[in-house]
PDB file of N, CA and C in Angstrom:
ATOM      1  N   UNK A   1      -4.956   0.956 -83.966  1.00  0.00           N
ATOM      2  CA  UNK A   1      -5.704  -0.130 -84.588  1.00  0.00           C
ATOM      3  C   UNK A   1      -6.567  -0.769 -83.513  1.00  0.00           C
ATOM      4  N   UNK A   2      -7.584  -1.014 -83.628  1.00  0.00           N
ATOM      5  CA  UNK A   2      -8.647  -2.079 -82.882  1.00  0.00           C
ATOM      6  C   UNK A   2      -8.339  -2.991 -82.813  1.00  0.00           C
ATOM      7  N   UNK A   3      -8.446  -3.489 -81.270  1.00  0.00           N
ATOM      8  CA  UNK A   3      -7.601  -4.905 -81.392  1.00  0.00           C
ATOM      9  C   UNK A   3      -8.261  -5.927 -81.994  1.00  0.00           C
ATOM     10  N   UNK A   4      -9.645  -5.907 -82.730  1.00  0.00           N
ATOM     11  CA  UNK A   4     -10.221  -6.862 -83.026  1.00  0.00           C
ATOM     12  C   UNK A   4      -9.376  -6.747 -84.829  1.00  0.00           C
ATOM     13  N   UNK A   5      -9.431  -5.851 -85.308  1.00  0.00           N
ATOM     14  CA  UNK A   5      -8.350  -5.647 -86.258  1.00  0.00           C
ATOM     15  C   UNK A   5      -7.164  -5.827 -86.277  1.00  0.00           C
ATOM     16  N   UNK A   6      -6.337  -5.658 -85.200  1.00  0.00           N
ATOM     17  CA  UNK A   6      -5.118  -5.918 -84.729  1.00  0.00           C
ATOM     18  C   UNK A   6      -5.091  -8.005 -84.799  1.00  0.00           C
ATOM     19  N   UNK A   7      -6.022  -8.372 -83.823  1.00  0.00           N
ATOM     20  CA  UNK A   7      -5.510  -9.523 -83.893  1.00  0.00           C
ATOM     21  C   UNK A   7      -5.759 -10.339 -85.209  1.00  0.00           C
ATOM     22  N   UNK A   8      -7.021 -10.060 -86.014  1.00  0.00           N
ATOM     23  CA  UNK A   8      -7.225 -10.055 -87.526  1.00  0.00           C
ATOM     24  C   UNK A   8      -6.005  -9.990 -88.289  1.00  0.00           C
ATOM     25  N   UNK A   9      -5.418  -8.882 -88.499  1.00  0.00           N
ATOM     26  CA  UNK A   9      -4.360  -8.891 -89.222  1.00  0.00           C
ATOM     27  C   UNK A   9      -3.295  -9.976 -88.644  1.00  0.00           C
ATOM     28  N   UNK A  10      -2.646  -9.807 -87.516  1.00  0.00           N
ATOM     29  CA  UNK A  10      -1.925 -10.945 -87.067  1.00  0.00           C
ATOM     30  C   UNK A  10      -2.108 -12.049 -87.321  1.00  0.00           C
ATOM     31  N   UNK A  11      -3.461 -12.939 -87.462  1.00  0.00           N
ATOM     32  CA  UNK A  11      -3.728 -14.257 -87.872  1.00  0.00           C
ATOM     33  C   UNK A  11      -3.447 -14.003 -89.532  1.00  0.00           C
ATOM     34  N   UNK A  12      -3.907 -12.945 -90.108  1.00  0.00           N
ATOM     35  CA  UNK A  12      -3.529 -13.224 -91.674  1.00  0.00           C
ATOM     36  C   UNK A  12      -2.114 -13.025 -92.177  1.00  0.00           C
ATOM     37  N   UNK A  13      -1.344 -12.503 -91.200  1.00  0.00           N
ATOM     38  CA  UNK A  13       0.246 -12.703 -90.947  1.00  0.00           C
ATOM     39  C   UNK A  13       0.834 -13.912 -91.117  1.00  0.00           C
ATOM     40  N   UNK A  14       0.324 -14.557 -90.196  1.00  0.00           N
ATOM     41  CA  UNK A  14       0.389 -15.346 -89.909  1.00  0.00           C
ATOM     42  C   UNK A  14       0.251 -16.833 -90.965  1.00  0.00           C
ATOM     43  N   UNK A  15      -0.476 -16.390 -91.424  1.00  0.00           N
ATOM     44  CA  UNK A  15      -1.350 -17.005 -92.806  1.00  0.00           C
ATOM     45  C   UNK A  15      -0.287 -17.636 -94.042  1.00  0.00           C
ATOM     46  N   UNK A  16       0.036 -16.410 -94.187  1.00  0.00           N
ATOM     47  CA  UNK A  16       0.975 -15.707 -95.498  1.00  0.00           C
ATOM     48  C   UNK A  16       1.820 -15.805 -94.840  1.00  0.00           C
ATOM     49  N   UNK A  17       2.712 -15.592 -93.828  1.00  0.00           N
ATOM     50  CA  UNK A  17       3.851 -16.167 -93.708  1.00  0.00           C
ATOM     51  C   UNK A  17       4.813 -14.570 -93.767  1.00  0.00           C
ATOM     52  N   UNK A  18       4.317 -13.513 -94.065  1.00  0.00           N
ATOM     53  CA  UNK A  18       4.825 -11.730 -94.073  1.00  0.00           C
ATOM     54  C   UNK A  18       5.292 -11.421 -92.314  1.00  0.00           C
ATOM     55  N   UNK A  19       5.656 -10.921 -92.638  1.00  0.00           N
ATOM     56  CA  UNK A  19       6.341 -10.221 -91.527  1.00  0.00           C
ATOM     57  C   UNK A  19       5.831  -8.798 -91.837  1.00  0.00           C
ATOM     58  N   UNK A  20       5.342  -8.259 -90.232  1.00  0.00           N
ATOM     59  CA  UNK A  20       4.285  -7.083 -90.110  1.00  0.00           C
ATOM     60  C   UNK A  20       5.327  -5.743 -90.538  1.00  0.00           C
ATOM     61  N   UNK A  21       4.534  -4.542 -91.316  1.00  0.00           N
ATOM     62  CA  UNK A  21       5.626  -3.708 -91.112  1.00  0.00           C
ATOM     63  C   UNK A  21       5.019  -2.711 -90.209  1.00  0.00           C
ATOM     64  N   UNK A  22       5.866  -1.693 -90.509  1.00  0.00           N
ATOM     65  CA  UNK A  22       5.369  -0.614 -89.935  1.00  0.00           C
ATOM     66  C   UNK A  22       5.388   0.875 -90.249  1.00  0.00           C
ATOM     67  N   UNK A  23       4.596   1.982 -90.453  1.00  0.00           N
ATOM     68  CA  UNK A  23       4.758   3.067 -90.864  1.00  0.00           C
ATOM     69  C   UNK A  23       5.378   4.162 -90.169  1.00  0.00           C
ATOM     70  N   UNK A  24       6.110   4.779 -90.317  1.00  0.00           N
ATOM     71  CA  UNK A  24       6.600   5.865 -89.698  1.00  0.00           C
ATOM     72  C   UNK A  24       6.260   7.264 -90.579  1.00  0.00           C
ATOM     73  N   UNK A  25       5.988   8.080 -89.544  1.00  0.00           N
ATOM     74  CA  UNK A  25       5.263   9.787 -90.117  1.00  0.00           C
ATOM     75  C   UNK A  25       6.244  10.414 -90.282  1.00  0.00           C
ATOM     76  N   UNK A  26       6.364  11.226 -90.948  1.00  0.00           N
ATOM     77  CA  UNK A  26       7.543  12.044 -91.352  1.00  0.00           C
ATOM     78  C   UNK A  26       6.684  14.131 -91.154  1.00  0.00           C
ATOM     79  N   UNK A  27       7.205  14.435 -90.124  1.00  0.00           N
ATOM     80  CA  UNK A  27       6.662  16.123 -90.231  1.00  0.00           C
ATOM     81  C   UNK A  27       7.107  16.310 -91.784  1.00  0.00           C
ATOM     82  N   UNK A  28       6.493  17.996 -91.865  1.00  0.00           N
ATOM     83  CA  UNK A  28       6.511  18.281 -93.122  1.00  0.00           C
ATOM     84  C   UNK A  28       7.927  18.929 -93.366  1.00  0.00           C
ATOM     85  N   UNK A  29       8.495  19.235 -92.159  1.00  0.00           N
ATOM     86  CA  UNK A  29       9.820  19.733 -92.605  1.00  0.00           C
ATOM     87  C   UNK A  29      10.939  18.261 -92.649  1.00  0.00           C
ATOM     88  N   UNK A  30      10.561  17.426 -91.832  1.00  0.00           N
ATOM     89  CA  UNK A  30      11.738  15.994 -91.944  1.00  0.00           C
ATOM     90  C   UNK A  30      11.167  15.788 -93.597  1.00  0.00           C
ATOM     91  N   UNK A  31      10.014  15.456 -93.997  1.00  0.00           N
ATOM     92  CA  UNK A  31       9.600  15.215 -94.953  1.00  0.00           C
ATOM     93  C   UNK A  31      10.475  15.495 -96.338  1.00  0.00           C
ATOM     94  N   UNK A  32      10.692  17.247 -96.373  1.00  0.00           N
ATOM     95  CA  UNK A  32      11.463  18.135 -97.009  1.00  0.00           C
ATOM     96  C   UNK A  32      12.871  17.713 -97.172  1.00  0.00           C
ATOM     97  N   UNK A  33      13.658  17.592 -95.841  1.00  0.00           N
ATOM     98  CA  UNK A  33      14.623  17.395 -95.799  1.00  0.00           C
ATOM     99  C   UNK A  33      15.277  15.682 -96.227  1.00  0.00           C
ATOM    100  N   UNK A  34      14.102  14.944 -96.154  1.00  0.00           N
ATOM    101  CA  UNK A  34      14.323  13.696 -97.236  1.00  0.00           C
ATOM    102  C   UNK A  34      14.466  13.688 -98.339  1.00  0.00           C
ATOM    103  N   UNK A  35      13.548  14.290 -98.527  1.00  0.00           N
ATOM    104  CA  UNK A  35      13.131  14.689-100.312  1.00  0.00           C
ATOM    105  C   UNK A  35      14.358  15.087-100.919  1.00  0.00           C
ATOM    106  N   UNK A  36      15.216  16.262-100.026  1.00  0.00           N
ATOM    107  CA  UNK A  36      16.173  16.850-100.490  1.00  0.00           C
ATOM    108  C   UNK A  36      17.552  15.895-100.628  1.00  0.00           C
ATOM    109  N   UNK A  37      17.545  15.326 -99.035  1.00  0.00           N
ATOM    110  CA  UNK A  37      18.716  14.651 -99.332  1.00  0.00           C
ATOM    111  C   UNK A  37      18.962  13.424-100.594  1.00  0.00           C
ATOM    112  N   UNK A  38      17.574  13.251-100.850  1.00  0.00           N
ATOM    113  CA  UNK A  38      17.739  12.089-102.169  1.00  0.00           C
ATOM    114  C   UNK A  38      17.551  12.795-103.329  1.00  0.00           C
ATOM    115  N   UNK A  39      17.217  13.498-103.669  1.00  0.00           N
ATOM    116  CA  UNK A  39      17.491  14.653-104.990  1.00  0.00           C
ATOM    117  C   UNK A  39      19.226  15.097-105.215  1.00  0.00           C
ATOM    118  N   UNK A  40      19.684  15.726-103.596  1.00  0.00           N
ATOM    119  CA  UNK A  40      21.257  16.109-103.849  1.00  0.00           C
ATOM    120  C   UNK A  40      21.534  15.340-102.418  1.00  0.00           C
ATOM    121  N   UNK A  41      22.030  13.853-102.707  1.00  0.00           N
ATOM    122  CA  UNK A  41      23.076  13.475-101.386  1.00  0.00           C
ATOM    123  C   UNK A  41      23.872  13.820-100.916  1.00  0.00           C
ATOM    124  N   UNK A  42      24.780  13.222 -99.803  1.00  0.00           N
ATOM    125  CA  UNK A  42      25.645  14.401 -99.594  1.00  0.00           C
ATOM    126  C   UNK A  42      27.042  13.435-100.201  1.00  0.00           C
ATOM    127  N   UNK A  43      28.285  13.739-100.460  1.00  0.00           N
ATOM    128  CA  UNK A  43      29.312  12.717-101.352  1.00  0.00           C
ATOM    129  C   UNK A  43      29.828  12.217-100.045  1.00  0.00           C
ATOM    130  N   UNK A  44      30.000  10.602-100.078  1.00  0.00           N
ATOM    131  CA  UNK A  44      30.211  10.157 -99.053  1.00  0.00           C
ATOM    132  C   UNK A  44      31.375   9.929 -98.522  1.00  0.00           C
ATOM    133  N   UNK A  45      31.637  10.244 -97.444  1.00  0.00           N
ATOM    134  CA  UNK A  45      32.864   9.684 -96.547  1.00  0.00           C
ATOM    135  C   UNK A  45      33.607   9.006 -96.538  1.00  0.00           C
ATOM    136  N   UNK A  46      35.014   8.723 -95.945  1.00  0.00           N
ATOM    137  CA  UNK A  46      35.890   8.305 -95.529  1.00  0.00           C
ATOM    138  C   UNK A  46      35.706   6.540 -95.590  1.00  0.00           C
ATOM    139  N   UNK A  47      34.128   6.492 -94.283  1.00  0.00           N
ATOM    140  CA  UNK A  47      33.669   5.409 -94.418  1.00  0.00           C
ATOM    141  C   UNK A  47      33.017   4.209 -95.092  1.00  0.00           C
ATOM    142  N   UNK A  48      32.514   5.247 -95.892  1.00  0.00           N
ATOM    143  CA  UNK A  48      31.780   4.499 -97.070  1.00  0.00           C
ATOM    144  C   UNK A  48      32.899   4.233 -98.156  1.00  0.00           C
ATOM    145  N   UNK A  49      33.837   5.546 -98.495  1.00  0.00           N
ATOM    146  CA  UNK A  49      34.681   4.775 -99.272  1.00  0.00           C
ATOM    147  C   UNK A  49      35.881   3.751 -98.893  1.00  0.00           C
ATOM    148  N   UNK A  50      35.584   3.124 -97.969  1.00  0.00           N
ATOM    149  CA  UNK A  50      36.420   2.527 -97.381  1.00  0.00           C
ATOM    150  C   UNK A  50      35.647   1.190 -97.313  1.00  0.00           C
ATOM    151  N   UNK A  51      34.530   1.397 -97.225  1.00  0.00           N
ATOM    152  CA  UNK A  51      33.725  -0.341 -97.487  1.00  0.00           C
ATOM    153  C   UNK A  51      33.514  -0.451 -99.513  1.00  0.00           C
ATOM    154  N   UNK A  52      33.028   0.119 -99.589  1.00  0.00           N
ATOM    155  CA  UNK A  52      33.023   0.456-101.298  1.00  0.00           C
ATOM    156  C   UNK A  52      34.461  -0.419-101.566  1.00  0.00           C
ATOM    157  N   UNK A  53      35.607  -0.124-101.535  1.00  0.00           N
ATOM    158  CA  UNK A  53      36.863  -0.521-101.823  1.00  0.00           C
ATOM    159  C   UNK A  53      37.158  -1.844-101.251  1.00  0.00           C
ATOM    160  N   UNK A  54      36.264  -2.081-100.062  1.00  0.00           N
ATOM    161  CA  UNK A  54      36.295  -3.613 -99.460  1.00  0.00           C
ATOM    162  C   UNK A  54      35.511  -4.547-100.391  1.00  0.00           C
ATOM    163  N   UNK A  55      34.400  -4.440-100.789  1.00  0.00           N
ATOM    164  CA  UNK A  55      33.329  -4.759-101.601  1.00  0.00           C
ATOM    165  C   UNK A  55      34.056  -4.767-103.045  1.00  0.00           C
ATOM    166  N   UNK A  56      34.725  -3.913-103.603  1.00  0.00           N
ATOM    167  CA  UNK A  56      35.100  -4.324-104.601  1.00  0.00           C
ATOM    168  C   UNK A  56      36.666  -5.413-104.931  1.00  0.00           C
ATOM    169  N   UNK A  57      37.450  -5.325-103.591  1.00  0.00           N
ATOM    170  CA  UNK A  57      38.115  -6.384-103.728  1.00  0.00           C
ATOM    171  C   UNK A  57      37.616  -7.800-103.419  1.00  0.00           C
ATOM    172  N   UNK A  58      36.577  -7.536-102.663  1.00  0.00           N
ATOM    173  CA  UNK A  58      35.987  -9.322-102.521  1.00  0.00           C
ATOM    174  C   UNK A  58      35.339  -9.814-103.917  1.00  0.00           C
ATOM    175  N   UNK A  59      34.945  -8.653-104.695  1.00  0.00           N
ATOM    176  CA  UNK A  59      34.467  -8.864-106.030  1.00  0.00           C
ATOM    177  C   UNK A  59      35.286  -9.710-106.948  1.00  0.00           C
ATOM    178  N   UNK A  60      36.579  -8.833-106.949  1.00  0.00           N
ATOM    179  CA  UNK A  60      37.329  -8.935-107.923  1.00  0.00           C
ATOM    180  C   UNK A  60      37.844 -10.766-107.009  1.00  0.00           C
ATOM    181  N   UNK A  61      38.207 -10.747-106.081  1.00  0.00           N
ATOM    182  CA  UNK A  61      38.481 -12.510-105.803  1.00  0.00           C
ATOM    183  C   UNK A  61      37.768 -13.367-105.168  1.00  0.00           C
ATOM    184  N   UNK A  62      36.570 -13.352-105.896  1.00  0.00           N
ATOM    185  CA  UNK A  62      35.449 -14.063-105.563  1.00  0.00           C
ATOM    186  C   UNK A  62      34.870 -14.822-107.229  1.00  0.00           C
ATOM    187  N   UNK A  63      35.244 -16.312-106.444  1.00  0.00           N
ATOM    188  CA  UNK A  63      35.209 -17.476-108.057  1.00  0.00           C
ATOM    189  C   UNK A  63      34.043 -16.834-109.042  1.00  0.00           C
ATOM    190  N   UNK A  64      34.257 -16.570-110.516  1.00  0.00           N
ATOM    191  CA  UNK A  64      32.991 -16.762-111.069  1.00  0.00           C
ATOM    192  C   UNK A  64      32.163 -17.802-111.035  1.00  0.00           C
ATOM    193  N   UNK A  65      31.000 -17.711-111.134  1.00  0.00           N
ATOM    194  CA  UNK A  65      29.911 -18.490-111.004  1.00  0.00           C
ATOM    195  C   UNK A  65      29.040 -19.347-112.188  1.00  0.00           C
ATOM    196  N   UNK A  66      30.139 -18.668-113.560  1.00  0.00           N
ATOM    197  CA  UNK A  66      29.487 -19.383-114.816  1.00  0.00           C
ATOM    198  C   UNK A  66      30.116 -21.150-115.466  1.00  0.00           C
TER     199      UNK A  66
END
């Protein structure tokens, strides 16, 4: 980016109150292999089902809100 663009955008950041993002490139084979893993994930782990099961007991004793 040109910094005369660069600092442009920053003041209209700034403006609005956004927080800058940023793009990341993906080759055509990482690309693929995204694509894929969100079409067929892989079934998750040990770890995940182990927060999953944390998350659902704070659910279950956590006051309703109505």
């Amino acid at each position: 980016m040109a910094p005369q663009s660069q600092t442009q955008a920053s003041e209209n950041v700034g403006e609005v109150g956004r927080i800058p993002t940023s793009v990341t490139s993906l080759s055509k084979a990482d690309w693929s292999l995204f694509l894929s893993l969100l079409d067929n994930p892989p079934p998750p782990n040990a770890s995940l089902k182990k927060a999953f099961a944390r998350r659902k007991q704070r659910l279950k004793s956590k006051p309703s809100a109505e």
